[in-house]
C-alpha atoms as a PDB file:
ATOM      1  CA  UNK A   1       6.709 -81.625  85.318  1.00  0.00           C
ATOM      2  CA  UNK A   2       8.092 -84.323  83.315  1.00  0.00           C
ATOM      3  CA  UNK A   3       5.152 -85.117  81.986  1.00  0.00           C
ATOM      4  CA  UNK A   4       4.244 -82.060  80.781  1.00  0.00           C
ATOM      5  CA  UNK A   5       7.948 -81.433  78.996  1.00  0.00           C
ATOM      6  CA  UNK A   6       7.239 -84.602  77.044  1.00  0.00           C
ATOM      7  CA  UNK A   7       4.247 -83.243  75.927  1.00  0.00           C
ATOM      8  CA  UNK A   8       5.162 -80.493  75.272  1.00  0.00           C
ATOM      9  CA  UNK A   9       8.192 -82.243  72.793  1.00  0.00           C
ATOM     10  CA  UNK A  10       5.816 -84.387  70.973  1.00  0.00           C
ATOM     11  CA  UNK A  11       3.663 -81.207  70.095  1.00  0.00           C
ATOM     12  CA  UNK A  12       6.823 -79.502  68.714  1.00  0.00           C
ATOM     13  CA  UNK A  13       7.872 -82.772  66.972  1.00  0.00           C
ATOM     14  CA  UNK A  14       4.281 -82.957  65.144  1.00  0.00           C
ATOM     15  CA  UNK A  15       4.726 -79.664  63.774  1.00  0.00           C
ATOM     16  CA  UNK A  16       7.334 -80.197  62.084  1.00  0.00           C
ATOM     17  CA  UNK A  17       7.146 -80.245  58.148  1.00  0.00           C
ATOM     18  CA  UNK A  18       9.014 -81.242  55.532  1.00  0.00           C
ATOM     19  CA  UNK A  19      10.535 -78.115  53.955  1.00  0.00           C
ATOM     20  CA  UNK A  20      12.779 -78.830  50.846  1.00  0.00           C
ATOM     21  CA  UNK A  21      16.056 -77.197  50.252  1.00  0.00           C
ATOM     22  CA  UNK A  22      15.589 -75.922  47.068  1.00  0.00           C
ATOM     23  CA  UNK A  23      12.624 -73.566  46.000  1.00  0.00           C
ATOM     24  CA  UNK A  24      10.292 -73.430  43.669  1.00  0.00           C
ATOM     25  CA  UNK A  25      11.262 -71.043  40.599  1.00  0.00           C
ATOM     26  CA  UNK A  26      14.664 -71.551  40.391  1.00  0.00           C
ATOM     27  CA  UNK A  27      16.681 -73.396  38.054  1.00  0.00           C
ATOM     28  CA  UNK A  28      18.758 -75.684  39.767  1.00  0.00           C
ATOM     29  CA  UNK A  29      21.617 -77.828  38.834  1.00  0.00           C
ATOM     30  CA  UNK A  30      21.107 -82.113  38.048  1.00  0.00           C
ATOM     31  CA  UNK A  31      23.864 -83.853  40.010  1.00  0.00           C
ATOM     32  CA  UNK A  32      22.867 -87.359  39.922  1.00  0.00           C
ATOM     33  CA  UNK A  33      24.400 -89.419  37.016  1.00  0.00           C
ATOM     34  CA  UNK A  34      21.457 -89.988  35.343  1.00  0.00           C
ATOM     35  CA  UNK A  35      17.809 -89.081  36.625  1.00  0.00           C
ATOM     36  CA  UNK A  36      14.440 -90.054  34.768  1.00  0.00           C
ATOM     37  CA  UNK A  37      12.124 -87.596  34.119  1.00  0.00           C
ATOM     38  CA  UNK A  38       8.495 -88.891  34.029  1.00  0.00           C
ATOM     39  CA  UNK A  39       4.729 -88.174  33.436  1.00  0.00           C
ATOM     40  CA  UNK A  40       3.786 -87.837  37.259  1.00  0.00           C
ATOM     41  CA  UNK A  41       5.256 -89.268  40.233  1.00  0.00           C
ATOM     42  CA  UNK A  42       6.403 -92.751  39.968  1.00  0.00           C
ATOM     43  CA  UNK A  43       4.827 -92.374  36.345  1.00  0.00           C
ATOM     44  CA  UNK A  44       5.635 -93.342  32.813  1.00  0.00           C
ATOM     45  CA  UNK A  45       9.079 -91.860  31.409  1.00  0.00           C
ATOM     46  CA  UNK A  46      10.021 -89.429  29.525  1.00  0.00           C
ATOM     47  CA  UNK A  47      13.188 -88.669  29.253  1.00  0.00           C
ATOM     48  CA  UNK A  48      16.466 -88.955  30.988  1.00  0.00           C
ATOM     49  CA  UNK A  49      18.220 -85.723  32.832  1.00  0.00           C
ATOM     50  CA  UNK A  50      22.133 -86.202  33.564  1.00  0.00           C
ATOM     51  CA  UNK A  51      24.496 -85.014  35.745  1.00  0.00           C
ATOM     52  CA  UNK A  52      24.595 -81.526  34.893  1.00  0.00           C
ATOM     53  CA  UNK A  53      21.423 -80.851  33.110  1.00  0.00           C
ATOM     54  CA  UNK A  54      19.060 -78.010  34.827  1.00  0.00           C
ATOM     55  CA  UNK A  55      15.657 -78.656  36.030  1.00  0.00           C
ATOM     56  CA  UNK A  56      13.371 -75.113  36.529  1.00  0.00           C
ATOM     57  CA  UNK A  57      11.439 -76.261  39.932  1.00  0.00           C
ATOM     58  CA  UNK A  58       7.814 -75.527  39.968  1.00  0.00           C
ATOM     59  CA  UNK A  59       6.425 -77.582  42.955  1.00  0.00           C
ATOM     60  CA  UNK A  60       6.900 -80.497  45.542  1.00  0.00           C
ATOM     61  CA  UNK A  61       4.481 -83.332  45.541  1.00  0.00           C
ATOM     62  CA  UNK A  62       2.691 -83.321  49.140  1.00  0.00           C
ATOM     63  CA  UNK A  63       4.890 -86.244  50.265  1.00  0.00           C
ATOM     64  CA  UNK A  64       8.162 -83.926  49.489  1.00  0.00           C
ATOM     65  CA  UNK A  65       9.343 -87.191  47.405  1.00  0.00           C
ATOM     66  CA  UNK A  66       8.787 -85.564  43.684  1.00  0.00           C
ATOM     67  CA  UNK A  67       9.507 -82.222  42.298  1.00  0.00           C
ATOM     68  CA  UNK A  68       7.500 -81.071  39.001  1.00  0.00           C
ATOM     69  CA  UNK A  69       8.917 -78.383  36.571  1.00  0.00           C
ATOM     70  CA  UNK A  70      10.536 -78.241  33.392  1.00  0.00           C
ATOM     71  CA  UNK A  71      13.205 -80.634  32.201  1.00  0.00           C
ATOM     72  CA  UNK A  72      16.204 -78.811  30.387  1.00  0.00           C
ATOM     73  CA  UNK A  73      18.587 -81.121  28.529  1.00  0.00           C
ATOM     74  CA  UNK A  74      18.059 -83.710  27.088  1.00  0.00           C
ATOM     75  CA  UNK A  75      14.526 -83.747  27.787  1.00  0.00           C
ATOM     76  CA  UNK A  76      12.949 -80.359  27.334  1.00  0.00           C
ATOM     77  CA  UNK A  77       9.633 -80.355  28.316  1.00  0.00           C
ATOM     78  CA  UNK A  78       7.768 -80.889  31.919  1.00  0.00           C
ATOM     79  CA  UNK A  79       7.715 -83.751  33.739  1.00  0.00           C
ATOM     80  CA  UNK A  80       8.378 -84.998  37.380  1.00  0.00           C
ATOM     81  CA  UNK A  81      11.609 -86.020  39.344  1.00  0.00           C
ATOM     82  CA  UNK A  82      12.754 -87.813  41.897  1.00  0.00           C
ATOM     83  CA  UNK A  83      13.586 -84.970  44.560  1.00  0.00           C
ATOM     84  CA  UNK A  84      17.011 -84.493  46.264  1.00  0.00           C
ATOM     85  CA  UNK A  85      19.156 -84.555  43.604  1.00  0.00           C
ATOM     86  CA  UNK A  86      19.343 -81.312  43.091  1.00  0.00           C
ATOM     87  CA  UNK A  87      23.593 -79.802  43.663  1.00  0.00           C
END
């Protein structure tokens, strides 16, 4: 019986995905101080976003880590952020 709970855990546990708060579409609110804006994840940057600003979400990377869309501001054009720091 035990055995078969734990499995039964771990199956639930591996189904779990990473599902961001904030979706894609929306124009959400910058409120870290200051937040680069780059050419892909982890890429070369563009442009700086601060606390503030507005970011229109477009998509995730698959890792959850990045979020693409357009960069209002400052910036204004598209480019990728770090994800999470939206308010």
């Amino acid at each position: 019986m035990k055995r078969a709970l734990l499995t039964t855990a771990l199956a639930a546990a591996a189904a779990i995905t990473f599902t961001p708060a904030a979706s894609a579409g929306t124009v959400h609110e910058i409120c870290a101080q200051d937040l680069y804006v780059r050419t892909q994840p982890a890429g070369v940057i563009i442009g700086t976003l601060y606390r503030g600003d507005h970011f229109e979400l477009s998509r995730y990377s698959p890792s959850g880590d990045w979020a693409e869309g357009y960069a209002m501001g400052h910036v204004n054009q598209r480019g990728w952020i770090q994800a999470g720091w939206f308010c």
